[in-house]
C-alpha atoms as a PDB file:
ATOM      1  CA  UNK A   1      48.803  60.324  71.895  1.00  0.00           C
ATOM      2  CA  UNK A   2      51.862  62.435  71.175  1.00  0.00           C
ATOM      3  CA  UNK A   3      54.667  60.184  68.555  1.00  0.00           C
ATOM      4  CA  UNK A   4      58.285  60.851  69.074  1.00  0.00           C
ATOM      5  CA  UNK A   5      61.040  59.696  66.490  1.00  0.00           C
ATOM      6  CA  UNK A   6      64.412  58.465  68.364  1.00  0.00           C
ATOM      7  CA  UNK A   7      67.105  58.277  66.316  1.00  0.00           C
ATOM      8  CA  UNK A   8      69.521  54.712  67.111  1.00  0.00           C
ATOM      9  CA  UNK A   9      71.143  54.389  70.302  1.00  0.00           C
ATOM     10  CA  UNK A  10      69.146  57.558  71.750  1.00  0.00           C
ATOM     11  CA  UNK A  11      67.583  57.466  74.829  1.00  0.00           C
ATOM     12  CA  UNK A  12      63.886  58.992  76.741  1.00  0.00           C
ATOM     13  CA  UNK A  13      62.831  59.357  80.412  1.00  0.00           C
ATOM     14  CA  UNK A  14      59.232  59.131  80.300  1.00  0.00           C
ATOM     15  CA  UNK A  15      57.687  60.883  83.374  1.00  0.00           C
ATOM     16  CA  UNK A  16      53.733  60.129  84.153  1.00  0.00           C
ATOM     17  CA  UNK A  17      53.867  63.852  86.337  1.00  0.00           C
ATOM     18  CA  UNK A  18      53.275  67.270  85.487  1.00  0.00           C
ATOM     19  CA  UNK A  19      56.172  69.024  83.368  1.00  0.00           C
ATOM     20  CA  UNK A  20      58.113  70.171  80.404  1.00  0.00           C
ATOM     21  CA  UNK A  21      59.237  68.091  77.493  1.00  0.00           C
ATOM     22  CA  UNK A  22      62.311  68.210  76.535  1.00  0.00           C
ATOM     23  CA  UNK A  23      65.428  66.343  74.606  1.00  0.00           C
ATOM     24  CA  UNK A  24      65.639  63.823  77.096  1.00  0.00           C
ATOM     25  CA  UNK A  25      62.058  64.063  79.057  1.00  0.00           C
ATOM     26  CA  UNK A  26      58.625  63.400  78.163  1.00  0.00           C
ATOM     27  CA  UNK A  27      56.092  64.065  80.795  1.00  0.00           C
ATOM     28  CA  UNK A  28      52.318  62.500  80.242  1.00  0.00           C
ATOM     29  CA  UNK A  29      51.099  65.803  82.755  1.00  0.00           C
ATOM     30  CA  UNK A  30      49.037  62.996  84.486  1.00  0.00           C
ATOM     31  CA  UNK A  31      47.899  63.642  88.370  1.00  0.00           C
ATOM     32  CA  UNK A  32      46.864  60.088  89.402  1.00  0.00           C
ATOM     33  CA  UNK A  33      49.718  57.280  89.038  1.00  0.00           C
ATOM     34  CA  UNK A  34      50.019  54.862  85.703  1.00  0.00           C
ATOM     35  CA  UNK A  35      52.370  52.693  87.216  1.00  0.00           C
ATOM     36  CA  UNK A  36      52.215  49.657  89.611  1.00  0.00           C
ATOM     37  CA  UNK A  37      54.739  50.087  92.384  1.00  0.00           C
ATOM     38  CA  UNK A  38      54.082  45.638  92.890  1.00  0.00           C
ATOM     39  CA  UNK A  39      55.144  45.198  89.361  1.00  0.00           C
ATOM     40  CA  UNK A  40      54.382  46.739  85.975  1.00  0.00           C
ATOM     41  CA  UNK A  41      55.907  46.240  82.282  1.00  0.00           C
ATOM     42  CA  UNK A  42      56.409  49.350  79.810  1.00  0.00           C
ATOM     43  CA  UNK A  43      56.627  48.967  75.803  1.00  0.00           C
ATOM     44  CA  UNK A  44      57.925  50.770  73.422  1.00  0.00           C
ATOM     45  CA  UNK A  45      56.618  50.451  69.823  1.00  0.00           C
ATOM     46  CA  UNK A  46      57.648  51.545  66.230  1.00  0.00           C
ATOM     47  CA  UNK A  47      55.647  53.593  64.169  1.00  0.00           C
ATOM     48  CA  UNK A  48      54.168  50.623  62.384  1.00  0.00           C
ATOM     49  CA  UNK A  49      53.596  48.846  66.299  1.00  0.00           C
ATOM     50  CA  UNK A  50      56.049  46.318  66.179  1.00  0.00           C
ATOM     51  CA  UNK A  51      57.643  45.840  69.787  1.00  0.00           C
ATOM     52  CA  UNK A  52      61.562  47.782  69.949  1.00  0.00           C
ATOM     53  CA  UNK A  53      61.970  46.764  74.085  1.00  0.00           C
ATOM     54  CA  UNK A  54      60.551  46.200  76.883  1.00  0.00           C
ATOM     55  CA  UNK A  55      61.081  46.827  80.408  1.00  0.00           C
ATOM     56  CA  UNK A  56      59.432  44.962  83.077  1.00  0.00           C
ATOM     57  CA  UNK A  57      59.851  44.866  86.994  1.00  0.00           C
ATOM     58  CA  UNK A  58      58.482  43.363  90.347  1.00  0.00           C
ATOM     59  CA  UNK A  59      56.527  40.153  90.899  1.00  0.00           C
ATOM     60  CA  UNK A  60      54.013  40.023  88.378  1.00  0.00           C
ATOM     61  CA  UNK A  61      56.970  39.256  85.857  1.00  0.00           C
END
């Protein structure tokens, strides 16, 4: 698991293809697909795991 520190009011695209991170994009360099087209959630977590946001989408939410 690759960590990343955000500073406040910064911003990530997380990408679950092949590519290369930058700034602004992280890319898992995963072939298959993670996420659920029907309806998925994605966390993000501090260091010490406490929940920072969540985004969550379609009809399973």
């Amino acid at each position: 698991m690759r960590l990343l520190r955000l500073n406040g009011h910064s911003q990530v695209r997380v990408h679950t293809g092949i590519g290369r991170d930058n700034r602004t994009d992280l890319y898992q360099d995963r072939r298959n697909y993670v996420w659920d087209n029907n309806g998925d959630q994605a966390i993000l977590r501090s260091d010490r795991h406490r929940v920072v946001d969540t985004v969550a989408w379609g009809r399973r939410h």
